[in-house]
C-alpha atoms as a PDB file:
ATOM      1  CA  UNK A   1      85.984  42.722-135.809  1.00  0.00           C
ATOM      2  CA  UNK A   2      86.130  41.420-139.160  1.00  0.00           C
ATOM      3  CA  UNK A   3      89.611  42.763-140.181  1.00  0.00           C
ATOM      4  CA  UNK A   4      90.828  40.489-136.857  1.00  0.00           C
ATOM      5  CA  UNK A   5      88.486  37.665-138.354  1.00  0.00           C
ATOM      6  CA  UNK A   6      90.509  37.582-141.491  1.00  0.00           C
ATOM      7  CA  UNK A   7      94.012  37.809-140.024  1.00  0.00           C
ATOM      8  CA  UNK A   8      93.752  35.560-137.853  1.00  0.00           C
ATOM      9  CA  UNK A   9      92.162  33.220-140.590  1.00  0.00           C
ATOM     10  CA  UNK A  10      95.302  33.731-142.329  1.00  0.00           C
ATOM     11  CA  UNK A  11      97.268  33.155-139.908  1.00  0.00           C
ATOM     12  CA  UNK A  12      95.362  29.864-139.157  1.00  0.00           C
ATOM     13  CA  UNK A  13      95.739  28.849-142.839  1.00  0.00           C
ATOM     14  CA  UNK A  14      99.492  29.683-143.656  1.00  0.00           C
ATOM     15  CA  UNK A  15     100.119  27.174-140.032  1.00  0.00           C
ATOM     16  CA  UNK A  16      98.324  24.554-141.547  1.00  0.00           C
ATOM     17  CA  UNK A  17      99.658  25.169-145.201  1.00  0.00           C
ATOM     18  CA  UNK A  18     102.849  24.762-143.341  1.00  0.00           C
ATOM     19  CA  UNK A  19     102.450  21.782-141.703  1.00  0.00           C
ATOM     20  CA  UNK A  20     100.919  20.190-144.592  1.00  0.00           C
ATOM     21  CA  UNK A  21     104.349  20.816-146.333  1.00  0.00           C
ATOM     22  CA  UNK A  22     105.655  18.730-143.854  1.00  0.00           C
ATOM     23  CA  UNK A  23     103.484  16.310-143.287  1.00  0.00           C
ATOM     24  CA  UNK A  24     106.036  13.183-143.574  1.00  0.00           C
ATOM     25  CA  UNK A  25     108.358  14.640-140.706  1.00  0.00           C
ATOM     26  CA  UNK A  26     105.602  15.652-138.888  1.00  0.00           C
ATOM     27  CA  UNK A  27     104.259  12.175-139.371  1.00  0.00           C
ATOM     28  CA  UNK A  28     107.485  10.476-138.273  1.00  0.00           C
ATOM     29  CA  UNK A  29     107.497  12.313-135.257  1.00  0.00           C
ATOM     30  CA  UNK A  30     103.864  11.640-133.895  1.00  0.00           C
ATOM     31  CA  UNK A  31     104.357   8.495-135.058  1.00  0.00           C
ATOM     32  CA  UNK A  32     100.902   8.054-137.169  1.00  0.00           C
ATOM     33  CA  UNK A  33     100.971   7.974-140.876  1.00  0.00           C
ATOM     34  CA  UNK A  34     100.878  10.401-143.085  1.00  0.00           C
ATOM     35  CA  UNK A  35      97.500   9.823-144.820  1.00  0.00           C
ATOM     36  CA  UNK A  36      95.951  10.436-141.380  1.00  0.00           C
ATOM     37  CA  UNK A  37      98.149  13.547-140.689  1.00  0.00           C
ATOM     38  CA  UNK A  38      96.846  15.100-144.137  1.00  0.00           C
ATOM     39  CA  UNK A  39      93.416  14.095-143.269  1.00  0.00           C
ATOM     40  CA  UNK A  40      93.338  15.790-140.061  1.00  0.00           C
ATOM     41  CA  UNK A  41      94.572  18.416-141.425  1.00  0.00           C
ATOM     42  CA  UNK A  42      92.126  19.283-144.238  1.00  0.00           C
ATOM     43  CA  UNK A  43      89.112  19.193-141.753  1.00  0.00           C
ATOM     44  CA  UNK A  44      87.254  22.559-141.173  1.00  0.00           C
ATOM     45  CA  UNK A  45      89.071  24.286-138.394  1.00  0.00           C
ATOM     46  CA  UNK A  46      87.065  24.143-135.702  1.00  0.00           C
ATOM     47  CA  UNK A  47      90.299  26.228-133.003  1.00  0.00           C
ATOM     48  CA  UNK A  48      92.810  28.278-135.050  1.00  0.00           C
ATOM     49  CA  UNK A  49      95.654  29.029-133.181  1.00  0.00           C
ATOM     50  CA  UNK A  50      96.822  32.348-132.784  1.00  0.00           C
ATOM     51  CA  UNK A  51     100.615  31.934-132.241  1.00  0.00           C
ATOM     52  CA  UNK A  52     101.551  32.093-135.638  1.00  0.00           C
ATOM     53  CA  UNK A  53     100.437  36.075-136.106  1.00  0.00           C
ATOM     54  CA  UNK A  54     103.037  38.107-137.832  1.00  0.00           C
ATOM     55  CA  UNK A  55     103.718  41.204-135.921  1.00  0.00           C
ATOM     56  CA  UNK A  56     102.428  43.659-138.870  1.00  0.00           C
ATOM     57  CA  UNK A  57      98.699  41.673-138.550  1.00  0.00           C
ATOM     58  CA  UNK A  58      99.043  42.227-134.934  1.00  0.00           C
ATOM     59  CA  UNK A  59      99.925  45.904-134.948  1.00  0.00           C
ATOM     60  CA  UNK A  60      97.364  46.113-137.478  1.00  0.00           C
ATOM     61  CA  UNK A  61      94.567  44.276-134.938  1.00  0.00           C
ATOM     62  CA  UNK A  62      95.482  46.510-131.930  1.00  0.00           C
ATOM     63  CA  UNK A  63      95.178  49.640-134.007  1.00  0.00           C
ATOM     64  CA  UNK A  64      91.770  48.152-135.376  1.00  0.00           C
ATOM     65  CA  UNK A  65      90.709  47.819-131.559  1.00  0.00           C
ATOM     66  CA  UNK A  66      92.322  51.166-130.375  1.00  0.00           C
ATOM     67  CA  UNK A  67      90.156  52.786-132.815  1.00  0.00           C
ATOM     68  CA  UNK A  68      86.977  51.081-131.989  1.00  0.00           C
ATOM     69  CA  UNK A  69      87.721  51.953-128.694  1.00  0.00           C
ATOM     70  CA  UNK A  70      88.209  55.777-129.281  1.00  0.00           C
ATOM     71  CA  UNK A  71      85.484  56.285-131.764  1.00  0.00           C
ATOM     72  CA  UNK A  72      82.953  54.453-128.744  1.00  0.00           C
ATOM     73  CA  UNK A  73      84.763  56.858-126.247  1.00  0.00           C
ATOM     74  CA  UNK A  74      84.334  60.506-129.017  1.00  0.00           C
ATOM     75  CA  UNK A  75      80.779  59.299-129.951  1.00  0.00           C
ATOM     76  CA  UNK A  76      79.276  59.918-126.351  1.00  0.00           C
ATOM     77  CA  UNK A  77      80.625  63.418-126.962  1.00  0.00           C
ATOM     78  CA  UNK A  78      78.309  64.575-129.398  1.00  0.00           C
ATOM     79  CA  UNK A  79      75.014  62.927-127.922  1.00  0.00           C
ATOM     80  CA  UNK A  80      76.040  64.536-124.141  1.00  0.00           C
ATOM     81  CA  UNK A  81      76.465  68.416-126.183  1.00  0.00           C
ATOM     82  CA  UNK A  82      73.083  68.038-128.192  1.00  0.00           C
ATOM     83  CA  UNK A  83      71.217  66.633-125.144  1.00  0.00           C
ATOM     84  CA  UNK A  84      73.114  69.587-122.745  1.00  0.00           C
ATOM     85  CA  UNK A  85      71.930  72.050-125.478  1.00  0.00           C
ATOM     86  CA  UNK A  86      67.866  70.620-125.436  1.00  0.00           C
ATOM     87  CA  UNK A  87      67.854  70.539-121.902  1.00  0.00           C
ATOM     88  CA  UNK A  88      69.121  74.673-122.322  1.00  0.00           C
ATOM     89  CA  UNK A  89      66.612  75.119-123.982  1.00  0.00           C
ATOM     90  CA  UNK A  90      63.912  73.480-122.512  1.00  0.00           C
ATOM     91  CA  UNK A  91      64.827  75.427-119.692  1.00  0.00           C
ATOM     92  CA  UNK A  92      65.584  78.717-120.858  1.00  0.00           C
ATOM     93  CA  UNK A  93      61.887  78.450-122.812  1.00  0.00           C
ATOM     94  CA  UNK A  94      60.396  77.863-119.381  1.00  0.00           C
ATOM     95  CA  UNK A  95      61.744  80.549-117.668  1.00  0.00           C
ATOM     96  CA  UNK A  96      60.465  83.060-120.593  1.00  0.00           C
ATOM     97  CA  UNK A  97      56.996  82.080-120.036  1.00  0.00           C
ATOM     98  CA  UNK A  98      55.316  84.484-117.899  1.00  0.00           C
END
């Protein structure tokens, strides 16, 4: 979760970096001035927007979540084998008893 935090932080930051490079054309276009683009532009983010990923940080947030997902999936494993085994032997220590 946090390793997708950061990239898309980054990913946020290099889009505003960006338009802060060109804040006079971008100005021009929108027709405000350039003072308020800046402005609005050195606020806290309060969306970041995601379209600007790079497809390495993506590859590297769906193999983040693929693994999250399997290591949720593989950790039941282990808890369903050592409960199987008490209930064995819960039962098997039952059945000895005269």
């Amino acid at each position: 979760m946090g390793s997708c935090w950061f990239l898309l932080r980054n990913a946020a930051m290099r889009a505003r970096d960006f338009t802060l490079a060109h804040a006079a054309e971008l100005a021009r276009e929108t027709r405000a001035t350039k003072a308020r683009i800046v402005e609005a532009l050195n606020r806290p983010m309060a969306v970041w927007p995601v379209g600007w990923i790079r497809i390495n940080e993506l590859l590297a947030i769906m193999l983040v979540l693929f693994c999250s997902l399997l290591s949720y999936r593989l950790i039941v494993l282990p808890i369903v084998w050592m409960l199987a085994k008490g209930v064995k032997t819960l039962l098997t220590s039952h059945l000895k008893k005269p």
